[in-house]
PDB file of N, CA and C in Angstrom:
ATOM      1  N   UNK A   1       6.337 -21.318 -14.108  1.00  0.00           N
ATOM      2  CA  UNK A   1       6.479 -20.279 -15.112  1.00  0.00           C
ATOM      3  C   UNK A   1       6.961 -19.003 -14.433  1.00  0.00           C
ATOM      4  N   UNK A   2       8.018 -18.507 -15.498  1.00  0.00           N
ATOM      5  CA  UNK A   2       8.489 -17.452 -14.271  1.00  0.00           C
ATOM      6  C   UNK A   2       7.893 -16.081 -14.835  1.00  0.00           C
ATOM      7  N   UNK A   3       7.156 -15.147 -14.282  1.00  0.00           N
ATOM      8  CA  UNK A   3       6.625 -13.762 -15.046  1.00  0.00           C
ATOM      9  C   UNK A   3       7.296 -13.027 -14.948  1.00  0.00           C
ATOM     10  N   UNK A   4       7.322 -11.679 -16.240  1.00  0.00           N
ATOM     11  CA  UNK A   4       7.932 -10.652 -15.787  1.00  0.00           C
ATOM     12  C   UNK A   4       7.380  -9.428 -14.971  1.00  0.00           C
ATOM     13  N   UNK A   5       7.818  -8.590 -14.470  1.00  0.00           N
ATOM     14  CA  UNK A   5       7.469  -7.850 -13.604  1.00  0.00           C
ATOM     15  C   UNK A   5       5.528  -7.230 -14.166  1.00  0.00           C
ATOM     16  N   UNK A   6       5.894  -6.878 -15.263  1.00  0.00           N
ATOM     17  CA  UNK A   6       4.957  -5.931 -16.032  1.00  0.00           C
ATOM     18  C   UNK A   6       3.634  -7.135 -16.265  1.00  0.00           C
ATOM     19  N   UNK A   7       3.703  -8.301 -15.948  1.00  0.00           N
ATOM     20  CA  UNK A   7       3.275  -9.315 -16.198  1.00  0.00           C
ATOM     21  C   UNK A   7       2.187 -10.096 -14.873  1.00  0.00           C
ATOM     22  N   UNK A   8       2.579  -8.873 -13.703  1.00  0.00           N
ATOM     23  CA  UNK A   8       2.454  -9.456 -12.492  1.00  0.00           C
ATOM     24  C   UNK A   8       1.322  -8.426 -12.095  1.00  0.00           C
ATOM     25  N   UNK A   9       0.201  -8.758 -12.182  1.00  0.00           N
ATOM     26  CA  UNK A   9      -1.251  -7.759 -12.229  1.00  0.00           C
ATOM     27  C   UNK A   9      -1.581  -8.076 -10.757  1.00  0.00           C
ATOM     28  N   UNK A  10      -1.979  -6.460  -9.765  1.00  0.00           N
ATOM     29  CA  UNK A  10      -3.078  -7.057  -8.888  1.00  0.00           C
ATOM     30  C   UNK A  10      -4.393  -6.399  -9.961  1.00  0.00           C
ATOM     31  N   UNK A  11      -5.304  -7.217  -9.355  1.00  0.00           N
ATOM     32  CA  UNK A  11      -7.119  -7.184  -9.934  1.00  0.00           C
ATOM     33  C   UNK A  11      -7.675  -7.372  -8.344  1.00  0.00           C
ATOM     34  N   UNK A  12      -8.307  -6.452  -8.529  1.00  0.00           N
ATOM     35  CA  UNK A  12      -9.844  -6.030  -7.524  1.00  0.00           C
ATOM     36  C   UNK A  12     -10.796  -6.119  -8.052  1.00  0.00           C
ATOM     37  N   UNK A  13     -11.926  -7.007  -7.317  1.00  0.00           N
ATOM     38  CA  UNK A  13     -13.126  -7.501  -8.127  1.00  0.00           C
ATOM     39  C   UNK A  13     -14.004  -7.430  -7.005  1.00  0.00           C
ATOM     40  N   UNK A  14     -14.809  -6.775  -6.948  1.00  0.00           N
ATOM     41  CA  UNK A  14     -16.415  -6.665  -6.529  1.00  0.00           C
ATOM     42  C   UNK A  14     -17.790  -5.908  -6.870  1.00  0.00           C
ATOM     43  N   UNK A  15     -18.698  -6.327  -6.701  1.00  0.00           N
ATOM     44  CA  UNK A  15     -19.964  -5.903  -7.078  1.00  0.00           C
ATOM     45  C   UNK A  15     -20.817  -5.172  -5.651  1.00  0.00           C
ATOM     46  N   UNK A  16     -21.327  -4.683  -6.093  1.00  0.00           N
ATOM     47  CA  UNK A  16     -22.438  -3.560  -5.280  1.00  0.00           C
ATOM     48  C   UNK A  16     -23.007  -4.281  -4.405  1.00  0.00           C
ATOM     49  N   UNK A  17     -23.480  -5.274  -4.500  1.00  0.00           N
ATOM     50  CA  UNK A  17     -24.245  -6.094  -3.260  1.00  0.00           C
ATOM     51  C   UNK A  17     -23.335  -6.978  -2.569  1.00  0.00           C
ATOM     52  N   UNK A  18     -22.290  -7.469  -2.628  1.00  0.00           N
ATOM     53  CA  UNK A  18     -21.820  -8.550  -1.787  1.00  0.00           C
ATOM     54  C   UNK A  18     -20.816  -7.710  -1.282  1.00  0.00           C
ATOM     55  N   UNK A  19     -21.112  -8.322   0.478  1.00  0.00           N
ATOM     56  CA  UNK A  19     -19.790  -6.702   1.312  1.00  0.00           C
ATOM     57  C   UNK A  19     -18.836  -6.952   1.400  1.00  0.00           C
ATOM     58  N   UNK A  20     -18.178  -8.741   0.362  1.00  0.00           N
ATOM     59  CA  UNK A  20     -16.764  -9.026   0.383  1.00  0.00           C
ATOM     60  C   UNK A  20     -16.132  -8.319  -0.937  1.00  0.00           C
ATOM     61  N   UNK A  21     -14.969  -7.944  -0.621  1.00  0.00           N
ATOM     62  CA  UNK A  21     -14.315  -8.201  -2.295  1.00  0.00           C
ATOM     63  C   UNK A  21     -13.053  -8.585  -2.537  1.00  0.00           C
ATOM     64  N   UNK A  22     -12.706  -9.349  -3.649  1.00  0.00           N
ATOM     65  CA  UNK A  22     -11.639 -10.133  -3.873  1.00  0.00           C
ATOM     66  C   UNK A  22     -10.977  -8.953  -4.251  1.00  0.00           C
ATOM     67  N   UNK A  23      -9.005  -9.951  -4.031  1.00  0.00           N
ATOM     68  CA  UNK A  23      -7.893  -9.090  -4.174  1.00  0.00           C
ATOM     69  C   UNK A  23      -6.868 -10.448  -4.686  1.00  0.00           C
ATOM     70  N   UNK A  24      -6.204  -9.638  -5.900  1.00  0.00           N
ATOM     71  CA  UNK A  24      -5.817 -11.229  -6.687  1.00  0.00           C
ATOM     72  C   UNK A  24      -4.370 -10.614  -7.346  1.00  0.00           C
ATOM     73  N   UNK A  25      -3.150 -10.459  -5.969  1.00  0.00           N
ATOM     74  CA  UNK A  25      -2.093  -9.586  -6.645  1.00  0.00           C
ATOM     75  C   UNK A  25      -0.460 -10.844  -6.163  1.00  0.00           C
ATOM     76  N   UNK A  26       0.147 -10.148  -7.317  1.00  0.00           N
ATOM     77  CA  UNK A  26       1.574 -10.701  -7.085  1.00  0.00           C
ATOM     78  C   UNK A  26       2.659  -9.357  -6.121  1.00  0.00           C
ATOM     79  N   UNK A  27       1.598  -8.490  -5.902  1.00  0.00           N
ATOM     80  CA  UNK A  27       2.799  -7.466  -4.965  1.00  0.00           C
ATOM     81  C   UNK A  27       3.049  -7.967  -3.878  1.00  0.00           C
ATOM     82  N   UNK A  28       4.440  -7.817  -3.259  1.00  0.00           N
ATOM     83  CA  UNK A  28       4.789  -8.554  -2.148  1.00  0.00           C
ATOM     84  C   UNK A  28       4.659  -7.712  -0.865  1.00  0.00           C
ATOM     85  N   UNK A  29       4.368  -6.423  -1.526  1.00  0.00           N
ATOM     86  CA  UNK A  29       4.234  -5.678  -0.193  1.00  0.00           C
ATOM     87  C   UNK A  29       2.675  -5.651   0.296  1.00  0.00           C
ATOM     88  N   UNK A  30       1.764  -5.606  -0.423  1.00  0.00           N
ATOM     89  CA  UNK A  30       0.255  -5.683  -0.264  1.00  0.00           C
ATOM     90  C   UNK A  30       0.237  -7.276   0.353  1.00  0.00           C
ATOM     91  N   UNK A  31       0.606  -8.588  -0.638  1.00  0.00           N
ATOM     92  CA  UNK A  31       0.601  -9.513   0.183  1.00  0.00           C
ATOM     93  C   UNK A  31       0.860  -9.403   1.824  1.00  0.00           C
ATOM     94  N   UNK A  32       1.683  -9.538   2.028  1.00  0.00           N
ATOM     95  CA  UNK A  32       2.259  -9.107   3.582  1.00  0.00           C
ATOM     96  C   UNK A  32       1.147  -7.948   4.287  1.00  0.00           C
ATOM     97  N   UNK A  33       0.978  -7.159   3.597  1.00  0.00           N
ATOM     98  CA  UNK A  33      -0.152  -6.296   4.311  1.00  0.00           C
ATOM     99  C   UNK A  33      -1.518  -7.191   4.548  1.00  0.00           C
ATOM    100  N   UNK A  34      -1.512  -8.037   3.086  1.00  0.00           N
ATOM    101  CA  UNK A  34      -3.240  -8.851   3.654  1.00  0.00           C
ATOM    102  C   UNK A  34      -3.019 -10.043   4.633  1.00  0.00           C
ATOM    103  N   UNK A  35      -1.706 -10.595   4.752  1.00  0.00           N
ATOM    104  CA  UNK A  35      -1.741 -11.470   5.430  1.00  0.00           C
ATOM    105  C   UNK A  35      -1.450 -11.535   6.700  1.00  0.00           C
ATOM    106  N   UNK A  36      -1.007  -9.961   6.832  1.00  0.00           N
ATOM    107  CA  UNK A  36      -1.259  -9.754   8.565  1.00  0.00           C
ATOM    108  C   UNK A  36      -2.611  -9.156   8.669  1.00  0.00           C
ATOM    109  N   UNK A  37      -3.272  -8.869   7.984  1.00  0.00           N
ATOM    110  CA  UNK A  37      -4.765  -8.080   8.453  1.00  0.00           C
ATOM    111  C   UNK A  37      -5.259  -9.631   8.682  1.00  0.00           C
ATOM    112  N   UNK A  38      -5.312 -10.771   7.414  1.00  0.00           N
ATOM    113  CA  UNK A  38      -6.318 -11.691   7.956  1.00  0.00           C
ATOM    114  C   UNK A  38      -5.378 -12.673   9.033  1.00  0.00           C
ATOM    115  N   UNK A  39      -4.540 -12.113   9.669  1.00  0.00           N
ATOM    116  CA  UNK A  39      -4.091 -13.378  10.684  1.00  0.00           C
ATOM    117  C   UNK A  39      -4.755 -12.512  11.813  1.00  0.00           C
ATOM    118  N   UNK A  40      -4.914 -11.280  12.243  1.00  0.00           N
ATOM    119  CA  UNK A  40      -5.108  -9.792  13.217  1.00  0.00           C
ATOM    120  C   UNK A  40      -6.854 -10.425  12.581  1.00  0.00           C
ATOM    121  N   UNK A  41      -7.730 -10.352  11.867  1.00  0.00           N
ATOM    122  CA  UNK A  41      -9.052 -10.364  11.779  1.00  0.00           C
ATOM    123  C   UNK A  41      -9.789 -11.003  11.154  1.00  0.00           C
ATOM    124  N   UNK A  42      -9.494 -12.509  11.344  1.00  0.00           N
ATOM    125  CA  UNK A  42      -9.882 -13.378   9.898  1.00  0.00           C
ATOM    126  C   UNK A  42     -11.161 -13.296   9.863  1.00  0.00           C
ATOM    127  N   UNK A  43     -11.978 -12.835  10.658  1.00  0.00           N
ATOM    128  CA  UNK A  43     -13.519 -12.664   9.848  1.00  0.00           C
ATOM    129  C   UNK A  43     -13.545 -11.567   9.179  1.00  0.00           C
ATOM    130  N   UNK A  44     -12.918 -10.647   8.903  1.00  0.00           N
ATOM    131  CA  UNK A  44     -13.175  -9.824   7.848  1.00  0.00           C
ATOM    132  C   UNK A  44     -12.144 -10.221   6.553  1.00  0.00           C
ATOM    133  N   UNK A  45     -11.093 -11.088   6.738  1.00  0.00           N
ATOM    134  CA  UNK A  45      -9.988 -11.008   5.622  1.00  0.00           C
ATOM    135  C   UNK A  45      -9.908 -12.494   6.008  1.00  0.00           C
ATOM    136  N   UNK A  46      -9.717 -13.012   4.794  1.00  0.00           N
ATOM    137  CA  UNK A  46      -9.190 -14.764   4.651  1.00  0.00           C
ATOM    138  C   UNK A  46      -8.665 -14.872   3.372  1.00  0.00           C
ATOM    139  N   UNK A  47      -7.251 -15.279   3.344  1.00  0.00           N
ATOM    140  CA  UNK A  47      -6.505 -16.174   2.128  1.00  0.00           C
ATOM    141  C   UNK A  47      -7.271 -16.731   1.588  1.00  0.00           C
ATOM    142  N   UNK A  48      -7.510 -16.881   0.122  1.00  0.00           N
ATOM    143  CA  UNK A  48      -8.433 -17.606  -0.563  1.00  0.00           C
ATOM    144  C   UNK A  48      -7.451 -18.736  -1.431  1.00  0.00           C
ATOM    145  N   UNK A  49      -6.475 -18.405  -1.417  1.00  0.00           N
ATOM    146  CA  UNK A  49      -5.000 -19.175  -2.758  1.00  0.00           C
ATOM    147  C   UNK A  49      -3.927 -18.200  -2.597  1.00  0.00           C
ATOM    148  N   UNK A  50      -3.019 -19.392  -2.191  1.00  0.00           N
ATOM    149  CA  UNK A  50      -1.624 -19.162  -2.489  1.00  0.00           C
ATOM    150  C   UNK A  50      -1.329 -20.243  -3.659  1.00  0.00           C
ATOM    151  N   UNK A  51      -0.780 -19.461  -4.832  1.00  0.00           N
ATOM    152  CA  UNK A  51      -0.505 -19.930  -6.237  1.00  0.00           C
ATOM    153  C   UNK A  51       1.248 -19.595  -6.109  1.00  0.00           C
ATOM    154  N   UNK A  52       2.468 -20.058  -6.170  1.00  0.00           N
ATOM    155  CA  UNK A  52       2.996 -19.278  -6.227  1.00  0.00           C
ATOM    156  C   UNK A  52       3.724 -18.260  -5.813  1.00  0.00           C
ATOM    157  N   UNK A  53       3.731 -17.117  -6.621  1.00  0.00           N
ATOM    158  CA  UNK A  53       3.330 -15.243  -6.062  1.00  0.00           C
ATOM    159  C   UNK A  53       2.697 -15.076  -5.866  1.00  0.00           C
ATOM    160  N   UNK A  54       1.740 -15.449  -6.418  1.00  0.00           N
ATOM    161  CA  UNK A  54       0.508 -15.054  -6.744  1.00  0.00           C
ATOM    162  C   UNK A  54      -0.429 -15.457  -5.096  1.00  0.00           C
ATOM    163  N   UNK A  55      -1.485 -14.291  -4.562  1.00  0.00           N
ATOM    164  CA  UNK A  55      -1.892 -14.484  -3.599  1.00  0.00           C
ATOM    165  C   UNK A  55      -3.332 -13.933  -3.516  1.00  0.00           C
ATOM    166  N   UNK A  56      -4.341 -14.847  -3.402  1.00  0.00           N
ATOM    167  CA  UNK A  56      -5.796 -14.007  -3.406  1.00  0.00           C
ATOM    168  C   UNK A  56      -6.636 -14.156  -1.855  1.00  0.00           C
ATOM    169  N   UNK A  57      -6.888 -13.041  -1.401  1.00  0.00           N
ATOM    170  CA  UNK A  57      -7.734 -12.708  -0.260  1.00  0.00           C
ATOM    171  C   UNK A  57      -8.983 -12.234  -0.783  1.00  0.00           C
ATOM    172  N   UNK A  58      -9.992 -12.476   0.172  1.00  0.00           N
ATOM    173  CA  UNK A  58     -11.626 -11.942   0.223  1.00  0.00           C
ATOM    174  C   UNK A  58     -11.677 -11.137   2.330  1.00  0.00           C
ATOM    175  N   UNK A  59     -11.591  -9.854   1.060  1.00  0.00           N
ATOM    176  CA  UNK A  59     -11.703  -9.236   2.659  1.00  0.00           C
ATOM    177  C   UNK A  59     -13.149  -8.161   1.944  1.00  0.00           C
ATOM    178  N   UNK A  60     -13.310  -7.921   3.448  1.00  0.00           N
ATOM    179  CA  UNK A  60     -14.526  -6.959   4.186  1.00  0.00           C
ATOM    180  C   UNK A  60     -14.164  -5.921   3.119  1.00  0.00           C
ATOM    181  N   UNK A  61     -15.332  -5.398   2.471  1.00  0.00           N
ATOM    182  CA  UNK A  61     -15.079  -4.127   0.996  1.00  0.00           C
ATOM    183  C   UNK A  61     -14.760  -2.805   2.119  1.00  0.00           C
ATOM    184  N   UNK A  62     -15.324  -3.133   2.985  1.00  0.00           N
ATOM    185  CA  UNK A  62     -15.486  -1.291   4.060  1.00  0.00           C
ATOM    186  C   UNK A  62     -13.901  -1.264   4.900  1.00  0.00           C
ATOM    187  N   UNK A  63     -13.193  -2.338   4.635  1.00  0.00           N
ATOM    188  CA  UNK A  63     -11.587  -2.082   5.028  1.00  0.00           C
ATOM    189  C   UNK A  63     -10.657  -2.294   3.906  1.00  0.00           C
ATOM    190  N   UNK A  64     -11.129  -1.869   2.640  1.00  0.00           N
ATOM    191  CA  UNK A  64      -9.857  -2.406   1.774  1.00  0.00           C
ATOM    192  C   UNK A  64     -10.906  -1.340   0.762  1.00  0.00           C
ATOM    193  N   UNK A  65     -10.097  -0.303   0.227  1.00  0.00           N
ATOM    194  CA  UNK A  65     -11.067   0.169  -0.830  1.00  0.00           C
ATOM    195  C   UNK A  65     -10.330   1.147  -1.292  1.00  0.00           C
ATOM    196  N   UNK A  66     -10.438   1.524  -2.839  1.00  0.00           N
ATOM    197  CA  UNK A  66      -9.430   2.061  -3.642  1.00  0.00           C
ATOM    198  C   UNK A  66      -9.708   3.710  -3.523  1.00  0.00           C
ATOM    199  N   UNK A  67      -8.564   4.119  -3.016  1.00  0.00           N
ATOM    200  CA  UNK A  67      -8.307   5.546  -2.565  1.00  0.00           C
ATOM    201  C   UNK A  67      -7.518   6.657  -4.139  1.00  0.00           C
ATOM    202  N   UNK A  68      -8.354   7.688  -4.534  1.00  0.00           N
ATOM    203  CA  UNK A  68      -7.937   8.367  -5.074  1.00  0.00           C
ATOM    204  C   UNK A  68      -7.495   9.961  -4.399  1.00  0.00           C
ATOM    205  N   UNK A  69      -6.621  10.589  -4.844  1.00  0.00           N
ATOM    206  CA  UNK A  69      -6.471  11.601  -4.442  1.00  0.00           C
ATOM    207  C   UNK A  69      -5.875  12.924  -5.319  1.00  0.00           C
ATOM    208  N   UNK A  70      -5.680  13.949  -4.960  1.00  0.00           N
ATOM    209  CA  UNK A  70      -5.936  14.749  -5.639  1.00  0.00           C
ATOM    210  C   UNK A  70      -4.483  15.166  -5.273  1.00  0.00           C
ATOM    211  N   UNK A  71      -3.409  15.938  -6.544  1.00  0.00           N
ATOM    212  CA  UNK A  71      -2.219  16.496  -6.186  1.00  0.00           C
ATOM    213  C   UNK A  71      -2.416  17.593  -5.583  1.00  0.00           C
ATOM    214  N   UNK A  72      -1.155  17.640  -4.037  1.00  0.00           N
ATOM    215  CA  UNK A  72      -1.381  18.763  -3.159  1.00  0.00           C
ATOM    216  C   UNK A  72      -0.550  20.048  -4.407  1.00  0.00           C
ATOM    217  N   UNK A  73      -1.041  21.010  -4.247  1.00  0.00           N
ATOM    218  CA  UNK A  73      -0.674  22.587  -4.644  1.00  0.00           C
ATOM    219  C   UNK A  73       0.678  22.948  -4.622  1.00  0.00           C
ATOM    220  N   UNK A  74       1.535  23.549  -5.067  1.00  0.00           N
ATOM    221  CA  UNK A  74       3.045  23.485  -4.451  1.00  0.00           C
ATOM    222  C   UNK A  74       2.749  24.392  -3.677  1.00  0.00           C
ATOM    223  N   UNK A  75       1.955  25.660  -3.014  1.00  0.00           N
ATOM    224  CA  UNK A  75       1.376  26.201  -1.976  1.00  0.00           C
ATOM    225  C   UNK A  75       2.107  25.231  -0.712  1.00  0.00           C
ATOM    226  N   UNK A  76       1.054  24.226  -1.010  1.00  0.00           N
ATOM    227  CA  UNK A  76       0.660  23.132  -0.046  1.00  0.00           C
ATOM    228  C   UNK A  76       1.739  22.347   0.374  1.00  0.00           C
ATOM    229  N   UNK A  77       2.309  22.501  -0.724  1.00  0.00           N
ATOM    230  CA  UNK A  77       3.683  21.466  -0.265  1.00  0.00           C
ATOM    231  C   UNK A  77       4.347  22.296   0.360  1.00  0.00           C
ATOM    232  N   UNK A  78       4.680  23.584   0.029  1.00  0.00           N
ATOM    233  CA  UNK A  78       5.507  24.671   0.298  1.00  0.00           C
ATOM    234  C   UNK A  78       5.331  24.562   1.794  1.00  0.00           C
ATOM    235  N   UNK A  79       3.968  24.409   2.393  1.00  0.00           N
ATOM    236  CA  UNK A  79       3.605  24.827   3.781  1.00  0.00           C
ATOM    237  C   UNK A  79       3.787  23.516   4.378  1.00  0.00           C
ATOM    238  N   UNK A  80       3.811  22.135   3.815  1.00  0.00           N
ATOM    239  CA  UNK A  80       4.248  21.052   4.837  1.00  0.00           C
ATOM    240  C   UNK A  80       5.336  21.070   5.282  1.00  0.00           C
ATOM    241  N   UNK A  81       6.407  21.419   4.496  1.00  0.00           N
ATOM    242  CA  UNK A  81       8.215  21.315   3.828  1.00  0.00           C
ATOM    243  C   UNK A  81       8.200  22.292   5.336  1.00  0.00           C
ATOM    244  N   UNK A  82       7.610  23.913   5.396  1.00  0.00           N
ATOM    245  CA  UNK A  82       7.658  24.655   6.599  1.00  0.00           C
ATOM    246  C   UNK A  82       7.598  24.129   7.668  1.00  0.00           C
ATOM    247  N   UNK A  83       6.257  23.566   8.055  1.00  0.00           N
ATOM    248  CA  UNK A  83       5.932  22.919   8.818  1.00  0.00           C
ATOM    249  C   UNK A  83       6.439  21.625   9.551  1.00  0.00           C
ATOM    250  N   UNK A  84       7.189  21.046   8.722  1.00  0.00           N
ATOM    251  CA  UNK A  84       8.091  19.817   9.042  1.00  0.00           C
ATOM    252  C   UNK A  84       9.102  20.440   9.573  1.00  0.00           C
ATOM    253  N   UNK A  85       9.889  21.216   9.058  1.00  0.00           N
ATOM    254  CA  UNK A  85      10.934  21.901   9.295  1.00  0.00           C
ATOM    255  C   UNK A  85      10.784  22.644  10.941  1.00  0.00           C
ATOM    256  N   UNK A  86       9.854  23.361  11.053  1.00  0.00           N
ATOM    257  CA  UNK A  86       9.306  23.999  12.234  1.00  0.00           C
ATOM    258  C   UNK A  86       9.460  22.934  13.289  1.00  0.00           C
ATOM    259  N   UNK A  87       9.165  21.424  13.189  1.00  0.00           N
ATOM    260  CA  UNK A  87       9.065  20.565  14.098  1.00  0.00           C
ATOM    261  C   UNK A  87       9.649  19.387  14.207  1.00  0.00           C
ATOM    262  N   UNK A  88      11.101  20.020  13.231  1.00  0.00           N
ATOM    263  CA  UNK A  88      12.513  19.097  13.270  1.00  0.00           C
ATOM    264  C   UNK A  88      12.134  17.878  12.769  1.00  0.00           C
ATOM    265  N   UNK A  89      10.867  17.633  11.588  1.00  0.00           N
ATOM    266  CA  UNK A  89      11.241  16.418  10.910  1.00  0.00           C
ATOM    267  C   UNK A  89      11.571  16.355   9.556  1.00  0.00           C
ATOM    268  N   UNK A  90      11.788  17.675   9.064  1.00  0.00           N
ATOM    269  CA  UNK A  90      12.552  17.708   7.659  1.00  0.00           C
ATOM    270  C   UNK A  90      14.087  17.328   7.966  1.00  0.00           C
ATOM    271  N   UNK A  91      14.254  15.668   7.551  1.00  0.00           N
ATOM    272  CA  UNK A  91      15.739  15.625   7.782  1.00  0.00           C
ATOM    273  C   UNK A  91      15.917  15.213   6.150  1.00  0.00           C
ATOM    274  N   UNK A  92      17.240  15.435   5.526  1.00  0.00           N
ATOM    275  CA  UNK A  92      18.073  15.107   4.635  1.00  0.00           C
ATOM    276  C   UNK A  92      19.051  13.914   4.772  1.00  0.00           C
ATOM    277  N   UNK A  93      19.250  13.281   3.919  1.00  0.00           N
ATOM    278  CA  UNK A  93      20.171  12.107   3.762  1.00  0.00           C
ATOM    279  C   UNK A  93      21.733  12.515   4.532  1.00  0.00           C
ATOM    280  N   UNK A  94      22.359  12.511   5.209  1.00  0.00           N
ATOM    281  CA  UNK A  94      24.021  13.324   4.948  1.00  0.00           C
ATOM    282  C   UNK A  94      25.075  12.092   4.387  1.00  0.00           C
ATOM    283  N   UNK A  95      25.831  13.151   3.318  1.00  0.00           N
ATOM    284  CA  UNK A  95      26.505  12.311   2.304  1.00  0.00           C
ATOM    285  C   UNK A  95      27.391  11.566   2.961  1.00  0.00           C
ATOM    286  N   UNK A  96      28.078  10.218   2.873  1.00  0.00           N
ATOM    287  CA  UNK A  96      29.091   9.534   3.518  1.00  0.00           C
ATOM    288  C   UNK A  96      29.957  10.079   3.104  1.00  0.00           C
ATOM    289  N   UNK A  97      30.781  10.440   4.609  1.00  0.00           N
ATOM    290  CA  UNK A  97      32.094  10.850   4.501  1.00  0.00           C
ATOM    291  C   UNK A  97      32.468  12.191   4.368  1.00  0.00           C
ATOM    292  N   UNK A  98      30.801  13.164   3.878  1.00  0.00           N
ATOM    293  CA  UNK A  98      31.129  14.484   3.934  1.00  0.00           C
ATOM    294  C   UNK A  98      30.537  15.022   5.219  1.00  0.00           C
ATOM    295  N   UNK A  99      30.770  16.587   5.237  1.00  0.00           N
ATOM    296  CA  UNK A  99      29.912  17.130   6.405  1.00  0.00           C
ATOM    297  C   UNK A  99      28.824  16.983   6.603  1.00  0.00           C
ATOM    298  N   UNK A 100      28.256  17.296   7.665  1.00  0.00           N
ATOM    299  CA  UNK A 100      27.371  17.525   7.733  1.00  0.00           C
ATOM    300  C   UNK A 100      26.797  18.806   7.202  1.00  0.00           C
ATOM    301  N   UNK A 101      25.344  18.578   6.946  1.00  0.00           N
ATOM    302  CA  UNK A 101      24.474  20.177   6.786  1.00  0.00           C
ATOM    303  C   UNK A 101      23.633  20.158   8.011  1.00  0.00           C
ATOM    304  N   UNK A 102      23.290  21.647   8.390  1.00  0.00           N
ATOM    305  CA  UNK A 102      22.630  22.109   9.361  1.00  0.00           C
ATOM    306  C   UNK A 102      21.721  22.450   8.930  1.00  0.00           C
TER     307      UNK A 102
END
């Protein structure tokens, strides 16, 4: 069966007492991320099913855990954008075929 994109769910599932928790996604970039953590540490991370796309790991809850964050300030941005710049890693794309910018 072929899914469409919008169709292709990861689900995170764990409870308060058990220190594993399942991860049950069709992203190909997270895949690849779990399947080098559990080849690098299979006692904390192990393939549970390959379906497919579809790919479920049971890893260690204290290395895999859902990060929220808060939007930086345009302050804040203002002062990274500086700061990058200050230490030559604000680079820009340069257009093919045109000049360069300095």
């Amino acid at each position: 069966m072929n899914l469409r994109k919008k169709d292709k769910f990861t689900q995170i599932y764990f409870n308060e007492t058990d220190p594993m928790m399942e991860i049950d996604t069709y992203n190909t970039a997270l895949k690849r991320k779990l399947r080098k953590f559990a080849e690098e540490f299979p006692d904390l991370c192990r393939i549970t099913e390959i379906d497919g796309d579809r790919m479920s790991v049971e890893i260690d809850k204290r290395r895999c855990w859902p990060k929220v964050t808060k939007p930086y300030s345009e302050e804040r941005r203002q002062a990274i954008r500086e700061a990058a710049k200050a230490h030559g890693i604000h680079t820009r794309a340069k257009p093919e075929g045109g000049p360069a910018h300095e």
